[in-house]
N, C-alpha and C. Protein backbone atom coordinates (compact mmCIF):
# COMPACT_ATOMS: atom_id res chain seq x y z
N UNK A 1 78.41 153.38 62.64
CA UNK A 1 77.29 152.62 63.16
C UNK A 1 77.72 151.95 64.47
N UNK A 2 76.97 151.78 65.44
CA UNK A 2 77.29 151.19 67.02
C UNK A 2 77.40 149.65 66.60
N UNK A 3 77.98 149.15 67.79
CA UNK A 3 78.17 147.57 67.70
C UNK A 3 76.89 147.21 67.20
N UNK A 4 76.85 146.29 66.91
CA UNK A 4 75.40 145.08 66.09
C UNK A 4 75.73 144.01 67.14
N UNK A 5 76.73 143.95 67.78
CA UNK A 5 76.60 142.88 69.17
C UNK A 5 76.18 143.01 70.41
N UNK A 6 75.27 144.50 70.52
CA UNK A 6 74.60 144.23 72.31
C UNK A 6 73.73 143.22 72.36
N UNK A 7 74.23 142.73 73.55
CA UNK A 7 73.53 141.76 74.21
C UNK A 7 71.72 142.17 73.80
N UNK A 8 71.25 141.24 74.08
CA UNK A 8 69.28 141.58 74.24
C UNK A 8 68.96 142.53 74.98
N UNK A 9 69.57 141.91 76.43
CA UNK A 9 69.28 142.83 77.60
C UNK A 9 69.37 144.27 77.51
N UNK A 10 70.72 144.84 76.90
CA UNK A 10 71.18 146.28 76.82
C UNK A 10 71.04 146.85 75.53
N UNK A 11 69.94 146.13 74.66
CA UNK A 11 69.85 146.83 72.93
C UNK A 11 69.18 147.65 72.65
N UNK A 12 68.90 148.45 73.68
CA UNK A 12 68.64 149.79 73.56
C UNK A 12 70.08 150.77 73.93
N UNK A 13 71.19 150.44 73.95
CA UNK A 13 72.07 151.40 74.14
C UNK A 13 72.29 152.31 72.90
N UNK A 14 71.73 151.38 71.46
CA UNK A 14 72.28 152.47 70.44
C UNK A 14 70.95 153.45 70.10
N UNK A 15 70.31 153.01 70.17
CA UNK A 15 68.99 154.66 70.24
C UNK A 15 69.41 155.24 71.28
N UNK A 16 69.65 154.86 72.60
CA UNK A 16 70.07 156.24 73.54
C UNK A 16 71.27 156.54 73.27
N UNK A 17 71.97 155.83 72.56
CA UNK A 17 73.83 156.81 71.67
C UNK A 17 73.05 157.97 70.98
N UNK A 18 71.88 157.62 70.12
CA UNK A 18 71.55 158.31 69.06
C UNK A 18 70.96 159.78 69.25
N UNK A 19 70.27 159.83 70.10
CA UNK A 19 69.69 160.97 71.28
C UNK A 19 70.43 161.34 71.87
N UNK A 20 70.62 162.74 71.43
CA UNK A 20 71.45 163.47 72.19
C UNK A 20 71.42 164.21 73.52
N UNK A 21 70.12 164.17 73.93
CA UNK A 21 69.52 164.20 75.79
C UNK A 21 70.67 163.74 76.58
N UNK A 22 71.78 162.42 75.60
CA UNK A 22 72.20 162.06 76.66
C UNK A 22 73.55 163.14 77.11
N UNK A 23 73.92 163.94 76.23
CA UNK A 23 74.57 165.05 76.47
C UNK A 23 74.56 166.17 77.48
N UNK A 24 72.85 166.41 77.76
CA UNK A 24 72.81 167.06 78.97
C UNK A 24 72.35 166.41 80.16
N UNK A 25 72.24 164.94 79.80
CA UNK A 25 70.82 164.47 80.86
C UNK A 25 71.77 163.23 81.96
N UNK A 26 72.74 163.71 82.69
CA UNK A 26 74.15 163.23 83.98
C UNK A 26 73.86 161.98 83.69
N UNK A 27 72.26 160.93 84.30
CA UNK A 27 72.43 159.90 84.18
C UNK A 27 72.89 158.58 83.22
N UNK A 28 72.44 159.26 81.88
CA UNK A 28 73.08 159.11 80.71
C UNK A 28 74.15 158.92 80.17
N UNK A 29 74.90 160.13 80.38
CA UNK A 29 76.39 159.91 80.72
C UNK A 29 77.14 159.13 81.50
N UNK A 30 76.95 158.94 82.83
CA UNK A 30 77.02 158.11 83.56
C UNK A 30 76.81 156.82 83.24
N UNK A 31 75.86 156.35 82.28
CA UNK A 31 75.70 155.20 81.70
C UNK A 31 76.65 154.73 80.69
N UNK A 32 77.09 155.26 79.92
CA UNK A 32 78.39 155.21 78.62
C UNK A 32 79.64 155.21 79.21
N UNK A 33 79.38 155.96 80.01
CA UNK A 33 80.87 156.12 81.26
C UNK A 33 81.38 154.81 82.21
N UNK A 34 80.10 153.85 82.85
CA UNK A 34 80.28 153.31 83.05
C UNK A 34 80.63 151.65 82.23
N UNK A 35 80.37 152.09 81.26
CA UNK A 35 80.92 150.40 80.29
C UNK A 35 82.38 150.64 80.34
N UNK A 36 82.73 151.59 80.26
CA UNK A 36 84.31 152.08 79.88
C UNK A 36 84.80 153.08 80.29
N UNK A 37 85.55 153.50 81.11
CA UNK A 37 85.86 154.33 81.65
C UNK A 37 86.95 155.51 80.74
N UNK A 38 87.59 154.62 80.71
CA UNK A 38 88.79 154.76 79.86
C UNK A 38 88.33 154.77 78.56
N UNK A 39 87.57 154.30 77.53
CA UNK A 39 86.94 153.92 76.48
C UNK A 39 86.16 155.78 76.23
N UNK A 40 85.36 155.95 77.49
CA UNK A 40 84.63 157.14 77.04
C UNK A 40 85.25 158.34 77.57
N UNK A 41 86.27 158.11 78.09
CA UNK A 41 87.32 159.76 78.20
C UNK A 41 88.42 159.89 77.34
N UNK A 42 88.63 158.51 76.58
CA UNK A 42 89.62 158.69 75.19
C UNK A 42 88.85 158.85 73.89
N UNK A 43 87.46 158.60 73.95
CA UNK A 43 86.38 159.00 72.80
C UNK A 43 85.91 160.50 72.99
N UNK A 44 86.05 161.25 73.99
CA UNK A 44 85.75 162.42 74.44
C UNK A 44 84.11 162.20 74.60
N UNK A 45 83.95 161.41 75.17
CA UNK A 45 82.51 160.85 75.69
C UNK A 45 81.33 161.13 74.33
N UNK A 46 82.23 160.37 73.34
CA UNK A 46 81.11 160.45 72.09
C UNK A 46 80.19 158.50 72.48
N UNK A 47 79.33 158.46 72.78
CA UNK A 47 78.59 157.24 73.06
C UNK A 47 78.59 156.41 71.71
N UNK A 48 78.44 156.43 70.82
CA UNK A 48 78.19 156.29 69.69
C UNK A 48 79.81 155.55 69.03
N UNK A 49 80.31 155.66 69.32
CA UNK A 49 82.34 155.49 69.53
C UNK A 49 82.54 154.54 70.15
N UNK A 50 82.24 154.90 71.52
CA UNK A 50 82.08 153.75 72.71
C UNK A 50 81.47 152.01 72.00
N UNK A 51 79.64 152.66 71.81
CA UNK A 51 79.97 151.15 70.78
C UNK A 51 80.31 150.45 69.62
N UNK A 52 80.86 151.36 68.94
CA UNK A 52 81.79 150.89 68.03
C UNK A 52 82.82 150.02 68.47
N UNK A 53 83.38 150.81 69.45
CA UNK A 53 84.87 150.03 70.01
C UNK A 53 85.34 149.21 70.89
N UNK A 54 83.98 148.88 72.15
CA UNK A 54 83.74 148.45 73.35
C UNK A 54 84.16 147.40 73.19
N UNK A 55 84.90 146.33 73.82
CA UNK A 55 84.89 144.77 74.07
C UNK A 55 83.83 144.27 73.93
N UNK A 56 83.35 143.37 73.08
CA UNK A 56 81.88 142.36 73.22
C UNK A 56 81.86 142.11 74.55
N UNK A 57 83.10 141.64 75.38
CA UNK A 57 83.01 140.75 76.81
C UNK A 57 82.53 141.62 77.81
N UNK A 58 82.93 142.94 77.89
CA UNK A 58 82.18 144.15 78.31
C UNK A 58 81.10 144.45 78.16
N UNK A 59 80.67 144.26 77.12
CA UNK A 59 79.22 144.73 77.07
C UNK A 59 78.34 143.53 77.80
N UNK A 60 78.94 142.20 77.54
CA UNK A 60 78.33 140.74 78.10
C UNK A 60 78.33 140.99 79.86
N UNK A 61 79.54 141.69 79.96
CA UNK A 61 79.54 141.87 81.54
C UNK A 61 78.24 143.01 81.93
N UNK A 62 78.33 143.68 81.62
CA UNK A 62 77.36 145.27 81.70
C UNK A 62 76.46 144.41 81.57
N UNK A 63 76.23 143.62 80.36
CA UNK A 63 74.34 142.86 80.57
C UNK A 63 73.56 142.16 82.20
N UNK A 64 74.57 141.75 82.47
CA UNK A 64 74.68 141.06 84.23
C UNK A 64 74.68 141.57 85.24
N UNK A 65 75.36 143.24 85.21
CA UNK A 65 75.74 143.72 86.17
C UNK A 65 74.92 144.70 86.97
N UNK A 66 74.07 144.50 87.87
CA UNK A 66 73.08 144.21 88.52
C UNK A 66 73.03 146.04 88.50
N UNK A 67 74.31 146.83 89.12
CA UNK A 67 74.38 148.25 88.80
C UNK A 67 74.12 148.78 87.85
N UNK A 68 74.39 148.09 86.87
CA UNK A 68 74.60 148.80 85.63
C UNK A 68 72.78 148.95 84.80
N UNK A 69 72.76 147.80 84.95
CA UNK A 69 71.48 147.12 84.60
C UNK A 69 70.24 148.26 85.26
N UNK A 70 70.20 148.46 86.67
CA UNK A 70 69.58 149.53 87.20
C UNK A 70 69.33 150.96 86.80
N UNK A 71 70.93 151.52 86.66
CA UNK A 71 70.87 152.70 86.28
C UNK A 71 70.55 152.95 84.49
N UNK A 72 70.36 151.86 83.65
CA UNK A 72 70.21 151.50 82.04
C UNK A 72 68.79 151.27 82.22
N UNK A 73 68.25 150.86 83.12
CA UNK A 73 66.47 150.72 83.02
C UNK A 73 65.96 152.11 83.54
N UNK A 74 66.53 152.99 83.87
CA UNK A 74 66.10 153.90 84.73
C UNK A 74 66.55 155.07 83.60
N UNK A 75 67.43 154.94 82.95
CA UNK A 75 67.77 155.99 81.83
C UNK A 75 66.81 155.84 80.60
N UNK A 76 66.68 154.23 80.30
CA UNK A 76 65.92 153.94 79.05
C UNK A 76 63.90 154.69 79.33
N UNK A 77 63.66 154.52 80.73
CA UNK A 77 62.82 154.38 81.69
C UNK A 77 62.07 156.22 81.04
N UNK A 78 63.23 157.00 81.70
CA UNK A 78 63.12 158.24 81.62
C UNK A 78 62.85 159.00 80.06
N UNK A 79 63.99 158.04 79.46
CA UNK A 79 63.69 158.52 77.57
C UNK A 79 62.49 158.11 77.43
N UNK A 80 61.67 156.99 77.76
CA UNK A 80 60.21 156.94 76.77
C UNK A 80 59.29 157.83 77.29
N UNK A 81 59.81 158.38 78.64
CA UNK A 81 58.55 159.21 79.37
C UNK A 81 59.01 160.85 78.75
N UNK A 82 60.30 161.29 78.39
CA UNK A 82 60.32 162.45 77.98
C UNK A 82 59.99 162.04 76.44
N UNK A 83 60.34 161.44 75.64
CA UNK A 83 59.62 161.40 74.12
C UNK A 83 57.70 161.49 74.26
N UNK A 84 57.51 160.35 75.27
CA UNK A 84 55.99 160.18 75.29
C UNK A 84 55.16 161.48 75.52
N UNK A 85 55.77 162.32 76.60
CA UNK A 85 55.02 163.60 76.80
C UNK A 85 55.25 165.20 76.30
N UNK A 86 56.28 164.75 75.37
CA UNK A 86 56.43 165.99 75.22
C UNK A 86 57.18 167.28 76.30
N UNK A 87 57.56 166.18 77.10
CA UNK A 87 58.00 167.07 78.77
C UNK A 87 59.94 167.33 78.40
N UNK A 88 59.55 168.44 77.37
CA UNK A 88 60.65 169.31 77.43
C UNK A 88 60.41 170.73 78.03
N UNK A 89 61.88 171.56 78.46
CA UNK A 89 61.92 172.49 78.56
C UNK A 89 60.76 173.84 78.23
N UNK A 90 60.96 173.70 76.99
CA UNK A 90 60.43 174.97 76.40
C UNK A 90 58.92 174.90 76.85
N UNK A 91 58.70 173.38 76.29
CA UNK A 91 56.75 172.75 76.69
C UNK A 91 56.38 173.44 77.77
N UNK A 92 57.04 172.78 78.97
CA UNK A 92 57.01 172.80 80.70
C UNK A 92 57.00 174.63 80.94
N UNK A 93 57.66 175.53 80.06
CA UNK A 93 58.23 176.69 80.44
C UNK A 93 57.22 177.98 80.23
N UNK A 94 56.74 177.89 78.52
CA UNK A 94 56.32 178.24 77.81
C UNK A 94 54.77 178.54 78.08
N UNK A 95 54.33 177.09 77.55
CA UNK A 95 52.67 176.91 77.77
C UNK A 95 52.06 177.19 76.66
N UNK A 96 52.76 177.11 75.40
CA UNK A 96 52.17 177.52 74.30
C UNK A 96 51.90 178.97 74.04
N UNK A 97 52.80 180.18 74.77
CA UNK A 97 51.51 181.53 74.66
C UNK A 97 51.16 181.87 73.21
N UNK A 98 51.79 181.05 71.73
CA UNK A 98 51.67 181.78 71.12
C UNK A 98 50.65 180.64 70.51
N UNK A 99 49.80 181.38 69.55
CA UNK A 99 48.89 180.49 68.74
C UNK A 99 49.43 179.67 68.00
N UNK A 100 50.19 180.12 66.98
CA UNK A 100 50.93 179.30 65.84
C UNK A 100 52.72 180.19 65.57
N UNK A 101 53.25 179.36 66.75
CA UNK A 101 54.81 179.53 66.78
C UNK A 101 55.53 179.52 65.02
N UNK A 102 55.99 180.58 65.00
CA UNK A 102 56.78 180.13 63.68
C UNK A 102 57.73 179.37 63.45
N UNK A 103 58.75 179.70 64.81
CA UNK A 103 60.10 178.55 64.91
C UNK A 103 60.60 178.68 66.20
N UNK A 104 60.95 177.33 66.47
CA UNK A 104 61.46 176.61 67.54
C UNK A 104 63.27 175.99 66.99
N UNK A 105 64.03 176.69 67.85
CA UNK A 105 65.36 176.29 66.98
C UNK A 105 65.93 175.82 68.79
N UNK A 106 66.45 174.53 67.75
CA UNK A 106 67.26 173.50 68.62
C UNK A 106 68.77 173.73 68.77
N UNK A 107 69.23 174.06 70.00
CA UNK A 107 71.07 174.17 70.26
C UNK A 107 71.06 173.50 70.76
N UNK A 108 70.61 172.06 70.68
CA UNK A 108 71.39 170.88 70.88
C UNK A 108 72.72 170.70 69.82
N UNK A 109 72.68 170.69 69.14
CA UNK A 109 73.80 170.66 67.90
C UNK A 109 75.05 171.26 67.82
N UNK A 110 75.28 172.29 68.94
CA UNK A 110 76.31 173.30 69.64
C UNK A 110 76.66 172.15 71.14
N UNK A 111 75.63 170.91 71.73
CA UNK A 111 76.12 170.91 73.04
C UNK A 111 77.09 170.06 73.15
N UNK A 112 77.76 169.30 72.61
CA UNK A 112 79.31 168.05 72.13
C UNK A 112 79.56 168.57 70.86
N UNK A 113 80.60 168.37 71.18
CA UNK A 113 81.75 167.86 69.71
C UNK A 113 82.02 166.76 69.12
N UNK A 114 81.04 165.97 69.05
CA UNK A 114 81.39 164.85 68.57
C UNK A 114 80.08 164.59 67.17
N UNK A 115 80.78 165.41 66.24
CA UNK A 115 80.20 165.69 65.09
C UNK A 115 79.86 164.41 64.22
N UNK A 116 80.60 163.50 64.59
CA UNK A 116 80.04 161.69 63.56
C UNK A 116 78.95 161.58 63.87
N UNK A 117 78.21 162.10 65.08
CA UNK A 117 76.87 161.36 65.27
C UNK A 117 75.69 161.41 64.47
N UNK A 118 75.57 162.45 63.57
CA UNK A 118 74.97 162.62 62.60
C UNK A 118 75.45 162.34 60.93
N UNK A 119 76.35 161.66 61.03
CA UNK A 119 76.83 161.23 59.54
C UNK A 119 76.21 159.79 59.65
N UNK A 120 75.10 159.31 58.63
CA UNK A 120 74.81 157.81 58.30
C UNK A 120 75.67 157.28 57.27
């Protein structure tokens, strides 16, 4: 389970740990990357790790930090607009040609190795 101590400001970091978009989606990464540098290249950039293990005082700093803060409203920003519309890949690509699709299979689950993220 992620820290239970983010700040207010940044308590959406553990739903975007939880979503794995952030695996392909740079800014994202870039976001986990930046609390810890060192933290998320010795976790093998599992986000979810990161807040488990992060310094509270770190994360208190990241709440303030005017950069950080930017590029975390702009990631959180982007997740409600790709959940809200449906503006994935296949959607955008596709167009529905078929009437009633039988299956839609997800290889997200192939894109990290960081297999805890799905153990509750």
């Amino acid at each position: 389970m992620p820290n239970t101590r983010l700040p207010p400001r940044i308590s959406r970091l553990t739903n975007l740990s939880k979503n794995l978009r952030w695996s392909w989606y740079p800014p994202a990464r870039e976001l986990f990357g930046f609390l810890d540098r060192e933290l998320w290249n010795s976790t093998h950039h599992n986000p979810m790790q990161i807040l488990r293990e992060i310094n509270p005082i770190r994360l208190d700093k990241a709440s303030t930090d005017l950069q950080f803060l930017d590029l975390y409203d702009r990631v959180a920003e982007e997740m409600d607009y790709y959940k809200s519309t449906n503006a994935d890949w296949f959607t955008s690509w596709m167009k529905s040609p078929f009437r009633d699709p039988v299956a839609f299979f997800l290889f997200e689950f192939g894109i990290h190795g960081i297999g805890d993220n799905f153990i509750c």
